[in-house]
Protein backbone atom coordinates (compact mmCIF):
# COMPACT_ATOMS: atom_id res chain seq x y z
CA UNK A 1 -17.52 -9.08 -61.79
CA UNK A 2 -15.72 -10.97 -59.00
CA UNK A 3 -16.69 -11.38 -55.44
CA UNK A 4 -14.46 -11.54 -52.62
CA UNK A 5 -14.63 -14.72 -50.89
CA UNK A 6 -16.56 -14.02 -47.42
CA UNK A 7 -15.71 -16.29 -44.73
CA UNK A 8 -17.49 -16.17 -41.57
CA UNK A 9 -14.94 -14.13 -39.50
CA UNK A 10 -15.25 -11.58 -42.10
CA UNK A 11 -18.92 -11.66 -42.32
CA UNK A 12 -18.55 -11.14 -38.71
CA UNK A 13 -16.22 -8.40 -38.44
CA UNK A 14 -18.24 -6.67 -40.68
CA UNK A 15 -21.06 -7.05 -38.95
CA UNK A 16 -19.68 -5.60 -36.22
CA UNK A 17 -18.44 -2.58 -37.67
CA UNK A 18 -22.32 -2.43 -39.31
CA UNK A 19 -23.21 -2.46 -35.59
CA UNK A 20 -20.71 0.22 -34.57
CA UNK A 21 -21.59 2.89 -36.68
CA UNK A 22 -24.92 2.93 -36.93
CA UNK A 23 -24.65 2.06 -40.80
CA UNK A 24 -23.20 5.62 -41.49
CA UNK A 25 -19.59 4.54 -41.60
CA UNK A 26 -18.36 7.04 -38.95
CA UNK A 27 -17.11 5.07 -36.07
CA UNK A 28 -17.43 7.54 -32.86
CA UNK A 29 -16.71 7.08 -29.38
CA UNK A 30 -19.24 4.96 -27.31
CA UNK A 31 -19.20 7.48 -24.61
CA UNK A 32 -20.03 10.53 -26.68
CA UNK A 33 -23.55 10.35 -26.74
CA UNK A 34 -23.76 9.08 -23.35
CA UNK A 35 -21.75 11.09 -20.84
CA UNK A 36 -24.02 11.09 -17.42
CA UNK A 37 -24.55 14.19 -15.98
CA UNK A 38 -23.22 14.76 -12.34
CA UNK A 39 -25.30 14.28 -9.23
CA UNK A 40 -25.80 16.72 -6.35
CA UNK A 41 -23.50 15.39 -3.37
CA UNK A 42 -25.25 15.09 -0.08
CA UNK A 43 -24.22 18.06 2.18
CA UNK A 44 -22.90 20.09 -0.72
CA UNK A 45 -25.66 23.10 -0.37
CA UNK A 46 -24.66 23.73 3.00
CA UNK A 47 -24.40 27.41 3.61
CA UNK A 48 -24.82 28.02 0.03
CA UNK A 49 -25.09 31.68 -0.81
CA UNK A 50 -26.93 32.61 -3.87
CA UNK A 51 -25.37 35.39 -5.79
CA UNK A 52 -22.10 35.14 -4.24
CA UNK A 53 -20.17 37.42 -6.35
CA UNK A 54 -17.40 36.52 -9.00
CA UNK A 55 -13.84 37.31 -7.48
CA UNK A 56 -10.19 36.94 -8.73
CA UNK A 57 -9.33 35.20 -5.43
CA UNK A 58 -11.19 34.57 -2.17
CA UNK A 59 -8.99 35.77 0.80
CA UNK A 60 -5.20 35.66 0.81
CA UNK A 61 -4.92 32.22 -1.34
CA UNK A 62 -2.60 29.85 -1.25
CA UNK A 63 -4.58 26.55 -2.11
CA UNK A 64 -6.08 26.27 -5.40
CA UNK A 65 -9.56 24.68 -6.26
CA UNK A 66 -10.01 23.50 -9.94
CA UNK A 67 -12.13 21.63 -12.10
CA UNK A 68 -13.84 21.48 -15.24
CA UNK A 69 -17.61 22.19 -17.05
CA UNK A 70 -19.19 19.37 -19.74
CA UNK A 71 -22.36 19.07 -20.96
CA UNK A 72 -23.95 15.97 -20.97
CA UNK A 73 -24.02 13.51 -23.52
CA UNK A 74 -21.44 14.67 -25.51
CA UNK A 75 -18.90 16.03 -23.06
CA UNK A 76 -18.67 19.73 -25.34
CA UNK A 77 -16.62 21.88 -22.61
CA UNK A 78 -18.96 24.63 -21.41
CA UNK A 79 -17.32 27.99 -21.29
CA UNK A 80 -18.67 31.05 -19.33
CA UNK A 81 -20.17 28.86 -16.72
CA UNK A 82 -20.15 30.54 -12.95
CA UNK A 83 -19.23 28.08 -10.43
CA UNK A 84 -19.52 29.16 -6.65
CA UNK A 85 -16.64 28.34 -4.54
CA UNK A 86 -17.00 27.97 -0.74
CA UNK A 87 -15.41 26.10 2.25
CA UNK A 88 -14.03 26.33 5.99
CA UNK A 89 -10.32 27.82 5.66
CA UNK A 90 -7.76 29.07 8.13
CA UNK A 91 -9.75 32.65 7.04
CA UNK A 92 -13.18 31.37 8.25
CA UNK A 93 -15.92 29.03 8.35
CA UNK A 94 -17.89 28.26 4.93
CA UNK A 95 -21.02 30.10 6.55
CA UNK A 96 -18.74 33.40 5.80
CA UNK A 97 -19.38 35.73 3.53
CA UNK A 98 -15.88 36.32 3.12
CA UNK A 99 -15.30 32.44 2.46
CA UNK A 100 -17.80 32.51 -0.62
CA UNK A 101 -16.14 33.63 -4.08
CA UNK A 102 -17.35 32.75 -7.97
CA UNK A 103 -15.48 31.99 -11.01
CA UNK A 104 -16.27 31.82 -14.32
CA UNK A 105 -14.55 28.86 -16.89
CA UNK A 106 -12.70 29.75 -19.75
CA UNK A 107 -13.25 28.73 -23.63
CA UNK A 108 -12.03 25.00 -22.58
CA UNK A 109 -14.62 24.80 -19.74
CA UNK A 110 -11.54 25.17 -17.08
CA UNK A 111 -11.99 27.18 -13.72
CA UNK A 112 -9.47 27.98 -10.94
CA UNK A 113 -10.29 29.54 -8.06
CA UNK A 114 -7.17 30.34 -5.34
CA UNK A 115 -8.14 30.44 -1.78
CA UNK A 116 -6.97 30.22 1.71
CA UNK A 117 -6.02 27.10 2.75
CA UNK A 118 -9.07 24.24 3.56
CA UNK A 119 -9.02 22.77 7.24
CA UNK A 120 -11.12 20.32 8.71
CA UNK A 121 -14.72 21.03 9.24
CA UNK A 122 -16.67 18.13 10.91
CA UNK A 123 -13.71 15.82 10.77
CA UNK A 124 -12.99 16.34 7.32
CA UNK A 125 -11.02 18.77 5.06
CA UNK A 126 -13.33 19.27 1.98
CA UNK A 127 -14.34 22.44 -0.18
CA UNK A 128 -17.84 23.09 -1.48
CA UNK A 129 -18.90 24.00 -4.97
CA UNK A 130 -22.27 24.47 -6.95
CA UNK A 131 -23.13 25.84 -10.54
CA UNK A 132 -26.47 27.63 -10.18
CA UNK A 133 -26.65 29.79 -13.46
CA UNK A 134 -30.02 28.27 -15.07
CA UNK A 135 -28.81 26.61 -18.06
CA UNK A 136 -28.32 23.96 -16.66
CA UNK A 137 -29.49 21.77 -13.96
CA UNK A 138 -27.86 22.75 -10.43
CA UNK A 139 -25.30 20.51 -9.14
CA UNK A 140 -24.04 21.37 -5.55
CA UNK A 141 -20.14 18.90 -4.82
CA UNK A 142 -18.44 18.59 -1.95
CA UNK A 143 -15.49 16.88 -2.65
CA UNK A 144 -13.32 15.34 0.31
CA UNK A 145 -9.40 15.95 0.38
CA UNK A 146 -7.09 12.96 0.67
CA UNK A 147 -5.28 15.27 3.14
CA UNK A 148 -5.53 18.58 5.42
CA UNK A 149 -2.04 19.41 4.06
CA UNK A 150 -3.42 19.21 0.30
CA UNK A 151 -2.82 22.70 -1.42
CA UNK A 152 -5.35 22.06 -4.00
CA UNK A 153 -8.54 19.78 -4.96
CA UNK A 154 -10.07 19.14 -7.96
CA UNK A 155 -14.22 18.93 -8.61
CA UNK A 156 -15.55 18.17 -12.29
CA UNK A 157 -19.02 18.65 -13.27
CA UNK A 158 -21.31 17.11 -16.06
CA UNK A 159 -24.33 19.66 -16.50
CA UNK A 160 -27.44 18.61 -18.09
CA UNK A 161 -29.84 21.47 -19.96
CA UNK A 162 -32.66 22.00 -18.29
């Protein structure tokens, strides 16, 4: 039987890969197992509605809000999750009723949710979102806009199981 000469860089480098996989010889990604889940912004539960009901569209559109649904850890997208949608448009203020809508995200743990246009409220131009179902934790964003003339804006959540 012959043995391969080991030098130190290869005793190293194998070492390393030892190290990286946990000894099971699958090397995964070093996020996987530890995607954070998303904090509630400050501000984002005002005039939350519970219940707001699940539309196709809130208002006469125009501006799309979008994101996407992970869970925690190992980033699986989370389909069927209801996100509430809600800000101050050129419809109405985000105490409305009418400026309140939910959406539901599909089998990749997408949602998009078209609304009127969002204007400044407070100084700022910014939408409002939560996910309230119970599975998960709730997490209430309120993303800012670069710009009032924006015509969409983007919000991504990381859910952790309650």
């Amino acid at each position: 039987m012959t043995h391969p000469h080991l030098s130190r860089r290869s005793v190293m480098a194998l070492g390393g890969a030892v190290l990286a996989t946990g000894g099971t010889g699958l090397l995964l990604p070093a996020r996987a197992a530890g995607l954070a889940p998303t904090p509630s912004m400050r501000g984002g539960s005002n005039n939350y509605r519970p219940g707001a009901p699940i539309v196709d569209r809130i208002g006469g559109g125009g501006f799309w809000m979008t994101g996407t649904v992970r869970r925690a850890g190992d980033g699986a997208p989370l389909p069927g999750q209801r996100i509430q949608i809600w800000a101050h448009t050129t419809e109405g203020h985000e105490r409305d009723p009418q400026s309140h809508g939910a959406t539901l995200t599909d089998a990749n743990g997408e949602f998009r949710l078209e609304m009127p246009q969002i204007v400044p409220a407070f100084g700022q131009p910014h939408g409002h979102l939560a996910y309230d179902s119970g599975d998960f934790e709730t997490v209430f964003l309120r993303p800012v806009m670069a710009s009032s003339k924006d015509q969409t804006l983007a919000a991504h959540f990381v859910l952790k199981p309650v």
